[in-house]
N, C-alpha and C. Protein backbone atom coordinates (compact mmCIF):
# COMPACT_ATOMS: atom_id res chain seq x y z
N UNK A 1 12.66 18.23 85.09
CA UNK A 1 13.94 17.98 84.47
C UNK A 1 14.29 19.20 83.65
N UNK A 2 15.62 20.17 83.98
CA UNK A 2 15.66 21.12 82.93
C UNK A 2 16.94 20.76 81.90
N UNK A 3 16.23 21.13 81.05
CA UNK A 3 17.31 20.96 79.52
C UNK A 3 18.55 21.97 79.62
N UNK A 4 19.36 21.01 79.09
CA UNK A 4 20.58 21.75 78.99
C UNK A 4 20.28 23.15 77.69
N UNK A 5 21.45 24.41 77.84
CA UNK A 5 21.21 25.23 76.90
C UNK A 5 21.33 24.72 75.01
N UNK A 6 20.76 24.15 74.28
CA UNK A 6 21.53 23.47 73.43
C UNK A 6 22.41 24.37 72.29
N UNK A 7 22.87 25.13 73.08
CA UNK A 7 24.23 26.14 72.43
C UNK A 7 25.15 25.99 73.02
N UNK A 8 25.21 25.04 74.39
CA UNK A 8 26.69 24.36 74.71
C UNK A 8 26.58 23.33 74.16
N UNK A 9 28.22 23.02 74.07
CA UNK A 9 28.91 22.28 73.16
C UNK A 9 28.23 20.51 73.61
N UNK A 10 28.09 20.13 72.44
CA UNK A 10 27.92 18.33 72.75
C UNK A 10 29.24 17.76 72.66
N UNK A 11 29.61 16.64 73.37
CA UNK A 11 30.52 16.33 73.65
C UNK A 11 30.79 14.68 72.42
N UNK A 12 31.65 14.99 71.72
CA UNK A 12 31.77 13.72 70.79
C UNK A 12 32.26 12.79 71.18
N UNK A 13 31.76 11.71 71.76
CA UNK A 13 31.91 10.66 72.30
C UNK A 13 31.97 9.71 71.65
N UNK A 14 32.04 9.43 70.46
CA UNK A 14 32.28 8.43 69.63
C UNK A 14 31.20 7.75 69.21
N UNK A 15 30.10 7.50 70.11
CA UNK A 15 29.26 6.78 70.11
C UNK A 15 27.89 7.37 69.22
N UNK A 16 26.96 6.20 68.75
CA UNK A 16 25.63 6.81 67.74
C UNK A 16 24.98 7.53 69.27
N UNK A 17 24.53 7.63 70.24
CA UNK A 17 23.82 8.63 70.76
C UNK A 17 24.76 9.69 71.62
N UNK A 18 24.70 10.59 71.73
CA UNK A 18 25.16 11.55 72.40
C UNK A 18 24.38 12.00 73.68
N UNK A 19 24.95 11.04 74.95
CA UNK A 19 24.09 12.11 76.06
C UNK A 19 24.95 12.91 77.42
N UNK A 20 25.87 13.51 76.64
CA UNK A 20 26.59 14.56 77.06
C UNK A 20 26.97 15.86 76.75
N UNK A 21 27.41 16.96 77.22
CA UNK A 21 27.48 18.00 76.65
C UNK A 21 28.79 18.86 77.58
N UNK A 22 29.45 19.73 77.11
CA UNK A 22 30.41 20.49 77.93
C UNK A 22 29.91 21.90 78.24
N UNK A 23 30.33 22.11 79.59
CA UNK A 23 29.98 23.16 80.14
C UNK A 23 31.13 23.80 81.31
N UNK A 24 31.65 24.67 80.77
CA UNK A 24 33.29 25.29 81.48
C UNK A 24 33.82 24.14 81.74
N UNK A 25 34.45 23.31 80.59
CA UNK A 25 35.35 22.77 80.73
C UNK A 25 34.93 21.08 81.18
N UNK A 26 33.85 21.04 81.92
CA UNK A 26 33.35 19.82 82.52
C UNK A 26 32.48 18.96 81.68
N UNK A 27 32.54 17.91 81.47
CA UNK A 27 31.71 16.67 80.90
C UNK A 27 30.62 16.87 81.75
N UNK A 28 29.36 17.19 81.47
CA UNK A 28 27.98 16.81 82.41
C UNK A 28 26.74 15.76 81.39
N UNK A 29 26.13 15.09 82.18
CA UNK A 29 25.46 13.95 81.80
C UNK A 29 23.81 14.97 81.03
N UNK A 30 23.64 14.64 80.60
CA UNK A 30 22.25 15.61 79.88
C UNK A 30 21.63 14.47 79.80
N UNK A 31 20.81 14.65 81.30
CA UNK A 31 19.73 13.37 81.90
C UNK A 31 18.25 13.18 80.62
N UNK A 32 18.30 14.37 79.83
CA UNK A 32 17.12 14.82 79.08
C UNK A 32 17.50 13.80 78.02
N UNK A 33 18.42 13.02 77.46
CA UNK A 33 18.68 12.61 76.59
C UNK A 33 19.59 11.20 76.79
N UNK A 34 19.76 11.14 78.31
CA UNK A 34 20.53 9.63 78.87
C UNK A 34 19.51 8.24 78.61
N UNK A 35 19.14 7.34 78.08
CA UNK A 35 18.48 6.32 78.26
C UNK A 35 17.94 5.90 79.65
N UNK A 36 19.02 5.22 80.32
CA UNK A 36 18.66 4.72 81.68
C UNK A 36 17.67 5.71 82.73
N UNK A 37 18.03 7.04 82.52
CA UNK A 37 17.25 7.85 83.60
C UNK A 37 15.79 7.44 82.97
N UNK A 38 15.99 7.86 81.25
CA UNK A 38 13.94 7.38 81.32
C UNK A 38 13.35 6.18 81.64
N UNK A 39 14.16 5.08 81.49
CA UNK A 39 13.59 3.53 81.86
C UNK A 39 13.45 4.07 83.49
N UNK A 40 14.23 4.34 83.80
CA UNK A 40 14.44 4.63 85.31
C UNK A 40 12.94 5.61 85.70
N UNK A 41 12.65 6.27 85.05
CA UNK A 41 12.15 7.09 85.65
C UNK A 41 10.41 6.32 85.24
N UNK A 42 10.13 6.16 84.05
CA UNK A 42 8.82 5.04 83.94
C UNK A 42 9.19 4.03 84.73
N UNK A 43 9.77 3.14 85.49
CA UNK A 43 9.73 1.96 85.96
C UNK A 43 9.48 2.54 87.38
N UNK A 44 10.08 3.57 87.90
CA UNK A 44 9.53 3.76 89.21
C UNK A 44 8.64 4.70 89.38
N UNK A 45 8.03 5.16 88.66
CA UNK A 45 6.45 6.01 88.83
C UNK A 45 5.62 4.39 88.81
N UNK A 46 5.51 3.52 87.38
CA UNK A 46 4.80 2.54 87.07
C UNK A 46 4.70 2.18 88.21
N UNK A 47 5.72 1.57 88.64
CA UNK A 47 5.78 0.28 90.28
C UNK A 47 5.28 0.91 91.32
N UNK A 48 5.79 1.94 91.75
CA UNK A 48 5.17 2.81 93.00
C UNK A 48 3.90 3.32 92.77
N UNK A 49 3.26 3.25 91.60
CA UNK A 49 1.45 3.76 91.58
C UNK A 49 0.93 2.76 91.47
N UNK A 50 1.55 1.07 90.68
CA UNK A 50 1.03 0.07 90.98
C UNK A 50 0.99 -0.56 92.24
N UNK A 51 2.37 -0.52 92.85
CA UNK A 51 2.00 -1.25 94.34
C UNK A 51 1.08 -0.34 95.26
N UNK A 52 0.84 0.73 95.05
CA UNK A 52 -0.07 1.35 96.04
C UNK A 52 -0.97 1.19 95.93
N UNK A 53 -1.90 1.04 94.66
CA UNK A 53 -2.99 0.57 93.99
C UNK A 53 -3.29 -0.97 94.54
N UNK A 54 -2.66 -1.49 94.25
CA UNK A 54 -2.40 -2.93 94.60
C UNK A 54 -2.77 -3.64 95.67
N UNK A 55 -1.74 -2.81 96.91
CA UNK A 55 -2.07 -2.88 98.38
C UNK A 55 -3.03 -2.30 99.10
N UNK A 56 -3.84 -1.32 98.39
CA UNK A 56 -5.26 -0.81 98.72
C UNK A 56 -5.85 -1.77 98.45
N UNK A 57 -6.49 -2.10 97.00
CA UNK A 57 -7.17 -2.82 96.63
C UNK A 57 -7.33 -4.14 96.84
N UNK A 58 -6.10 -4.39 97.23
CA UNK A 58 -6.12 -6.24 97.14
C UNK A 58 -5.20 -6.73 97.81
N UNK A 59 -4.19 -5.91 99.08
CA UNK A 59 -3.22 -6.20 99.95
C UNK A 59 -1.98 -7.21 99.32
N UNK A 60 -1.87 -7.05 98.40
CA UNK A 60 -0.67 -6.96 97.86
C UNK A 60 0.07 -6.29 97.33
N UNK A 61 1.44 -6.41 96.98
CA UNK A 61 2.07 -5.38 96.44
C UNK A 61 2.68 -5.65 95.10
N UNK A 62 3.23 -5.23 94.10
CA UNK A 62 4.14 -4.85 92.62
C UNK A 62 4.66 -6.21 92.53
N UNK A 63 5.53 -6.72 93.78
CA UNK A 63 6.31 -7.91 93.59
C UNK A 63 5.31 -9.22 94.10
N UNK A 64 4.55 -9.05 94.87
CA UNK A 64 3.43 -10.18 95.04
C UNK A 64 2.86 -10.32 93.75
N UNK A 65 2.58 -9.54 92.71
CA UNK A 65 1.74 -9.37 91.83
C UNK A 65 2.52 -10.02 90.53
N UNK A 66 3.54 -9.90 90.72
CA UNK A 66 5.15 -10.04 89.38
C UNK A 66 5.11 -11.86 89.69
N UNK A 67 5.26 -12.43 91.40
CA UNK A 67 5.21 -13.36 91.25
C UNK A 67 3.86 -14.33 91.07
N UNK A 68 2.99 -13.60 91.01
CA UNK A 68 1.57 -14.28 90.75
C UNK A 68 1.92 -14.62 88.86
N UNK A 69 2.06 -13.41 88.12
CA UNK A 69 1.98 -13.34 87.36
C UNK A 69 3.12 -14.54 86.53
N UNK A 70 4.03 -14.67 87.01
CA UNK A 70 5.00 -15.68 87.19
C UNK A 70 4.39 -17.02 86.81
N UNK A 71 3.75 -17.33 88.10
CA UNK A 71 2.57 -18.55 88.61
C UNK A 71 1.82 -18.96 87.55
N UNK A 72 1.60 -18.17 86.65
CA UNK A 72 0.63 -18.39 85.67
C UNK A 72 0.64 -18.76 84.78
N UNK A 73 1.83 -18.02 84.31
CA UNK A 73 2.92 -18.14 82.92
C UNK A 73 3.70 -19.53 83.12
N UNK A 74 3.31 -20.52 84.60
CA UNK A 74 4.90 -21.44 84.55
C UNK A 74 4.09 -21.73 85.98
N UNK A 75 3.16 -22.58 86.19
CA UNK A 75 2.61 -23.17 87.19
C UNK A 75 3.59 -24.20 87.52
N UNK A 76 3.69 -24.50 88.81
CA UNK A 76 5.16 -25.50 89.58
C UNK A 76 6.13 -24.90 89.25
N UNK A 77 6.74 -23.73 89.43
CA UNK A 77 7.69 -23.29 89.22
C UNK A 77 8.05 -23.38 91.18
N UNK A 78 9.71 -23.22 90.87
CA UNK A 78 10.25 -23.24 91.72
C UNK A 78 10.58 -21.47 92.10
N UNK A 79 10.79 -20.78 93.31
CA UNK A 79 11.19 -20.06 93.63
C UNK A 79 12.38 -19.58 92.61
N UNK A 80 13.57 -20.29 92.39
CA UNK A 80 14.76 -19.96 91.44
C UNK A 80 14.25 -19.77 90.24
N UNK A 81 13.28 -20.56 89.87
CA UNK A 81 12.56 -20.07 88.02
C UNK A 81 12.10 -19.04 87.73
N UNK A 82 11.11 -18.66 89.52
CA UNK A 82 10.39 -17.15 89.32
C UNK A 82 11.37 -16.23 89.31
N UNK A 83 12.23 -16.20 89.78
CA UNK A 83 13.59 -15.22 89.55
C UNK A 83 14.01 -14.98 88.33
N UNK A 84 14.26 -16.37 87.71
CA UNK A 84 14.58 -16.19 85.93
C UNK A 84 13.61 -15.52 85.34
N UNK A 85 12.19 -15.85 85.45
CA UNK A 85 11.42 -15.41 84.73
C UNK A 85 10.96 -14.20 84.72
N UNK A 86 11.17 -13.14 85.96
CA UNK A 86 10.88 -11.94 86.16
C UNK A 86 12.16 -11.17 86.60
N UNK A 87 13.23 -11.72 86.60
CA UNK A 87 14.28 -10.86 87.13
C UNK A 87 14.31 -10.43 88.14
N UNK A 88 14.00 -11.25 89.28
CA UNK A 88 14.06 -10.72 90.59
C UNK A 88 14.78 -11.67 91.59
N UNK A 89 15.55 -10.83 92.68
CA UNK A 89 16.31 -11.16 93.46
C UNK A 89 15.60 -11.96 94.28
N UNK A 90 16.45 -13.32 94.83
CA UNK A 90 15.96 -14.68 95.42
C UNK A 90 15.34 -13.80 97.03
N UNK A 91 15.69 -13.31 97.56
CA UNK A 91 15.12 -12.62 98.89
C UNK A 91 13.84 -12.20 98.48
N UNK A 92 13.75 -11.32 97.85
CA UNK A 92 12.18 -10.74 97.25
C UNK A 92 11.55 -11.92 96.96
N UNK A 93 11.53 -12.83 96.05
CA UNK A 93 11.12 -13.95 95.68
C UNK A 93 10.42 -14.64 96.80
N UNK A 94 11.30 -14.98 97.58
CA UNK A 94 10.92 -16.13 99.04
C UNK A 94 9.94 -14.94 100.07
N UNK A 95 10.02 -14.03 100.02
CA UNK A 95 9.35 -12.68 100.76
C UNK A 95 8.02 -12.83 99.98
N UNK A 96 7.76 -12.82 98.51
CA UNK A 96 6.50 -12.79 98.06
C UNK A 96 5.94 -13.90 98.37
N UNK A 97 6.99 -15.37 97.93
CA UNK A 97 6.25 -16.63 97.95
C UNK A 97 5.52 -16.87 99.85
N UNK A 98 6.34 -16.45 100.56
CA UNK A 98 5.90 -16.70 101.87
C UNK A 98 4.37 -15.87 102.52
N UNK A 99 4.63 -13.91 101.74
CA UNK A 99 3.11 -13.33 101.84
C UNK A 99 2.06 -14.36 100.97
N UNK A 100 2.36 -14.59 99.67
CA UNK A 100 1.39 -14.80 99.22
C UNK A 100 0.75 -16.68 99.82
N UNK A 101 1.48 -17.28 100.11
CA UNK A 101 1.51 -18.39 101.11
C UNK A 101 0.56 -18.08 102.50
N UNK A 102 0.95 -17.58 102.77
CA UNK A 102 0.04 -16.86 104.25
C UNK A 102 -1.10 -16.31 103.89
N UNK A 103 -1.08 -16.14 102.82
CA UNK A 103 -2.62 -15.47 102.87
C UNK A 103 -3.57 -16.31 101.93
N UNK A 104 -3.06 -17.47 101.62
CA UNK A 104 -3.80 -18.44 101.15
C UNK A 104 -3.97 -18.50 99.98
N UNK A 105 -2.94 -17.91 99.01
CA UNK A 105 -3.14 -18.04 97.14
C UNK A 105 -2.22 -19.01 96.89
N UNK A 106 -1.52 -19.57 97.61
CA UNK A 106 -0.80 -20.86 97.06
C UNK A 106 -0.79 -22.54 97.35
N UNK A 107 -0.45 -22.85 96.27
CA UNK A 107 0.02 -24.65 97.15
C UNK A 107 1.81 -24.71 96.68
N UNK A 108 1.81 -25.57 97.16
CA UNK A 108 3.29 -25.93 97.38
C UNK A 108 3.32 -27.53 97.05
N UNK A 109 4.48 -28.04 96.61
CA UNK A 109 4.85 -28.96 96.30
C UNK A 109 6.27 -29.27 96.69
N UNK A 110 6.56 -30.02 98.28
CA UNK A 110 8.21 -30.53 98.13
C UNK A 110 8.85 -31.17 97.37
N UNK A 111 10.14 -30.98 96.90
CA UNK A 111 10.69 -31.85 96.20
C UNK A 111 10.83 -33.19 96.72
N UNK A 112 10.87 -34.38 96.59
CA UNK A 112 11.41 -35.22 96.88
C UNK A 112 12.61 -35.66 97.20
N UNK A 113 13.93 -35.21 96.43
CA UNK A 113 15.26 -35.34 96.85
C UNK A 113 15.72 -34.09 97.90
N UNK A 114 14.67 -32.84 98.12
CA UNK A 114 15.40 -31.98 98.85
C UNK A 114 14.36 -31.47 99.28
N UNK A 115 13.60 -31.13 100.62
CA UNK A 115 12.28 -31.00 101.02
C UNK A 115 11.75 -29.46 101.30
N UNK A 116 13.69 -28.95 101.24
CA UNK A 116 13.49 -27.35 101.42
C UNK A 116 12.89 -27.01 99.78
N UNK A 117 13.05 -27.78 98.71
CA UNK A 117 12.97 -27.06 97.30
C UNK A 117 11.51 -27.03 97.13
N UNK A 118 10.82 -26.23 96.74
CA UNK A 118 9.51 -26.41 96.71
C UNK A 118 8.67 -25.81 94.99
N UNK A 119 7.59 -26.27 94.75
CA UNK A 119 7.39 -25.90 93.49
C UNK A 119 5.71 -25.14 94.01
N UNK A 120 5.57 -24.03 93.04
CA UNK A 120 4.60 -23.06 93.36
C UNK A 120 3.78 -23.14 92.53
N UNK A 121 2.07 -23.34 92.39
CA UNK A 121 0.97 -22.89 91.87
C UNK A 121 0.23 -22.14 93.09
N UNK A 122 -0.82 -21.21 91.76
CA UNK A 122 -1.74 -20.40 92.45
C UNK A 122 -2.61 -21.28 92.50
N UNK A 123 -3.61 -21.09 93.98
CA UNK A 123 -4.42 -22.41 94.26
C UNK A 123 -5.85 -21.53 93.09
N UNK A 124 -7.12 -22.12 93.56
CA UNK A 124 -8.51 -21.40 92.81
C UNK A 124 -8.34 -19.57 93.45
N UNK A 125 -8.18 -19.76 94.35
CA UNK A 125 -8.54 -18.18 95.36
C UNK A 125 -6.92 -17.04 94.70
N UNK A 126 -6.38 -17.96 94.96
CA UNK A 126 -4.84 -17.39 94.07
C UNK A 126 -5.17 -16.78 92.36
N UNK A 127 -5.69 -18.08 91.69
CA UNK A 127 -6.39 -17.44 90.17
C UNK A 127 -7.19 -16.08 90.49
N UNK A 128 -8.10 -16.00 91.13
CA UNK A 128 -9.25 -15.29 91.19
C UNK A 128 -8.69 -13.91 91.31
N UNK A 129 -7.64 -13.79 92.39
CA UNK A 129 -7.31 -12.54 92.47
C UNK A 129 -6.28 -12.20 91.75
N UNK A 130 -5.28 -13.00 90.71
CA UNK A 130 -4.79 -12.94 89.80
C UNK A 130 -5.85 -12.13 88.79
N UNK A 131 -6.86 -12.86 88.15
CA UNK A 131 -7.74 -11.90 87.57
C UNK A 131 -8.34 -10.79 87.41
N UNK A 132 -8.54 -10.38 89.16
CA UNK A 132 -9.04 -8.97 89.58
C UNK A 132 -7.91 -8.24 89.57
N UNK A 133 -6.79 -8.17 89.58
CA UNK A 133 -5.40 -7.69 89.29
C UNK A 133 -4.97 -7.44 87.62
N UNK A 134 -5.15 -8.42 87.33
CA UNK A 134 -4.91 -8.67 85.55
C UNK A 134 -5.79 -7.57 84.85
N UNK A 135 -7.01 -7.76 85.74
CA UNK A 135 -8.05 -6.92 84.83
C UNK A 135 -7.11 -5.16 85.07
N UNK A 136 -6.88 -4.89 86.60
CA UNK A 136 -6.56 -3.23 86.79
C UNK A 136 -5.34 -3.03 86.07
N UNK A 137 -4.18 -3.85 85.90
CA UNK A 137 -2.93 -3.99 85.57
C UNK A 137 -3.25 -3.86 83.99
N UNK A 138 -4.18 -4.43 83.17
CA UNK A 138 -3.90 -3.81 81.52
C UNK A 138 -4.92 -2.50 81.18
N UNK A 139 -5.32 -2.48 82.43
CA UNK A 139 -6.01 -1.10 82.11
C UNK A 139 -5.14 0.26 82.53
N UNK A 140 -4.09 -0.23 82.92
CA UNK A 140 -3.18 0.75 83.97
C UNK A 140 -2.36 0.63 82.28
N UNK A 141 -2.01 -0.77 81.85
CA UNK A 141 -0.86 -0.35 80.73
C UNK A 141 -1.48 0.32 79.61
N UNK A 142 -2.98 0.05 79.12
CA UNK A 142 -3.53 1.00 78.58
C UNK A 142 -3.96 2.47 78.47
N UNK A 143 -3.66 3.00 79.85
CA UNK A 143 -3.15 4.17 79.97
C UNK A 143 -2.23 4.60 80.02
N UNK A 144 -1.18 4.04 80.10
CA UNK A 144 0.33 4.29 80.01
C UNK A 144 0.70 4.89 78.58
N UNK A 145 0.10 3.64 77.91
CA UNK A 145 0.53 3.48 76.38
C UNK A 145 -0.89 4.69 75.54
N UNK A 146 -1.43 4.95 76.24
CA UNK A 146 -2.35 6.25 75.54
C UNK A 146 -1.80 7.14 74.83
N UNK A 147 -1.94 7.18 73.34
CA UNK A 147 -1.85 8.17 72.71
C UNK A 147 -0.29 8.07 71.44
N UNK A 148 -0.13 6.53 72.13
CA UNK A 148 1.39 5.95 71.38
C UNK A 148 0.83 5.33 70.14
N UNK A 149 1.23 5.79 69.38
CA UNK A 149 0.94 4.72 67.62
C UNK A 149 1.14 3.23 67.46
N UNK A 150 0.60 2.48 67.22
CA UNK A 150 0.91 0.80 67.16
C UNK A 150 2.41 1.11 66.30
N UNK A 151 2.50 1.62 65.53
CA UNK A 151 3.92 1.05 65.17
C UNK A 151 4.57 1.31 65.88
N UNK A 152 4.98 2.85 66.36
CA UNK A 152 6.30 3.07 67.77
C UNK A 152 5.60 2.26 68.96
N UNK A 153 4.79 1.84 69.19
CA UNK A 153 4.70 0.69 70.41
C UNK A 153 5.46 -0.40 69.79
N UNK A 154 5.49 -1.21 68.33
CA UNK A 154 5.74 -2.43 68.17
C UNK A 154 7.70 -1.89 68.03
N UNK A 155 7.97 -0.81 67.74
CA UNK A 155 9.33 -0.49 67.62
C UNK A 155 10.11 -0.02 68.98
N UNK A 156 9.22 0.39 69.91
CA UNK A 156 9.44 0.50 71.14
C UNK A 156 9.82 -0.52 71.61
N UNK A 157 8.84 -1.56 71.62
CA UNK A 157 9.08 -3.34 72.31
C UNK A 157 10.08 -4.02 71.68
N UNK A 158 10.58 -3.78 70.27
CA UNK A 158 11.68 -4.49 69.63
C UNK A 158 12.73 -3.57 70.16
N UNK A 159 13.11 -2.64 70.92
CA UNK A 159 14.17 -1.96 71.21
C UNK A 159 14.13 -2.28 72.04
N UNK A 160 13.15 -2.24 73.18
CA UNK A 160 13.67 -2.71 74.91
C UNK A 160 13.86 -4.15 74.95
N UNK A 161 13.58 -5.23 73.89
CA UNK A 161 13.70 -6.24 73.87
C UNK A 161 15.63 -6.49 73.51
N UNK A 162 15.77 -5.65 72.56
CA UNK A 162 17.04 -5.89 72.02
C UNK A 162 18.20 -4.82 73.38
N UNK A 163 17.58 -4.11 74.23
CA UNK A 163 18.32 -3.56 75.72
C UNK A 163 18.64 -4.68 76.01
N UNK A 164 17.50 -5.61 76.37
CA UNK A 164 17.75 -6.65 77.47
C UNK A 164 18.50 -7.63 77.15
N UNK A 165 18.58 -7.96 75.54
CA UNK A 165 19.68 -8.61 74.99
C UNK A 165 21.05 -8.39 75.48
N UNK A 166 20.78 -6.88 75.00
CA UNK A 166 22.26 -5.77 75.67
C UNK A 166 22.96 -6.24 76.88
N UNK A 167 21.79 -6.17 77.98
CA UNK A 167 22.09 -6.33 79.10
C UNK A 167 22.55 -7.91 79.43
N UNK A 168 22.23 -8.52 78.97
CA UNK A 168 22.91 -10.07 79.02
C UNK A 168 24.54 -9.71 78.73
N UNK A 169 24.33 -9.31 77.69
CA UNK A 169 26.42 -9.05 77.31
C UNK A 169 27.30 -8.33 78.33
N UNK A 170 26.30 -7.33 78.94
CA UNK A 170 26.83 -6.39 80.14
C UNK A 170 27.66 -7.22 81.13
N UNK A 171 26.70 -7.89 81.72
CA UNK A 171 26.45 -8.63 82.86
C UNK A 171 26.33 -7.86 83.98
């Protein structure tokens, strides 16, 4: 990522952060200082070194793993809950619930009034590799978070917490 010169002009945008700057005349985005590119840019190193990790180790992938983790937090959950609860699109959802179905980490429960609706726990074999996952997954966030101070971690998490607030108002 190269930095803009910071002897061109910043662009006063009204707003408390500034992540623009002028350069002959043109508004350009100064990615070095945009928010979204860094979420953007930790969320897809994180996911793409976790699902590869993942699918070596244990033939699953990032989103098999999101909805296990789901499973755990909210046993009988329905397909539509694991969506609420992890933010993920109903296709991905029914794609994980069906791998992880096939390969024998789940039970299922039909609804009674509607036989397509179904409710999801991880069976014993489902836990187990939940665990062997759980264990690589906080050792992965413990290296992530290497070298960060407990307080900017706890001020970090109250800011991306109060994004996602954000992002509710967005829509």
């Amino acid at each position: 990522m190269s930095q803009p010169d910071e002897s061109l002009t910043r662009l006063d945008t009204g707003h408390s952060h500034n992540s623009t700057f002028i350069r002959d005349g043109r508004v350009i985005l100064d990615i070095g200082r945009y928010v979204p590119y860094f979420i953007t840019v930790v969320h897809n190193k994180l996911a793409r070194g976790s699902s590869a990790i993942y699918l070596e180790r244990f033939g699953i992938g990032i989103v098999d793993w999101r909805v296990m983790a789901s499973l755990v937090l909210e046993p009988g959950a329905s397909a539509s809950r694991i969506c609420q609860l992890i933010e993920l699109d109903k296709g991905a959802a029914s794609r994980a619930l069906t791998k992880l179905d096939e390969l024998g980490y789940l039970e299922h429960e039909a609804a009674e009034h509607d036989t397509r609706r179904k409710t999801w726990t991880l069976n014993a074999r489902g836990l187990a590799l939940y665990d062997a996952v759980l264990d690589l997954a906080l050792e992965r966030e413990e290296r992530l978070i290497n070298g960060i101070d407990s307080e900017d971690l706890a001020v970090f998490i109250r800011v991306m917490k109060q994004m996602i607030g954000n992002l509710q108002d967005m829509g």
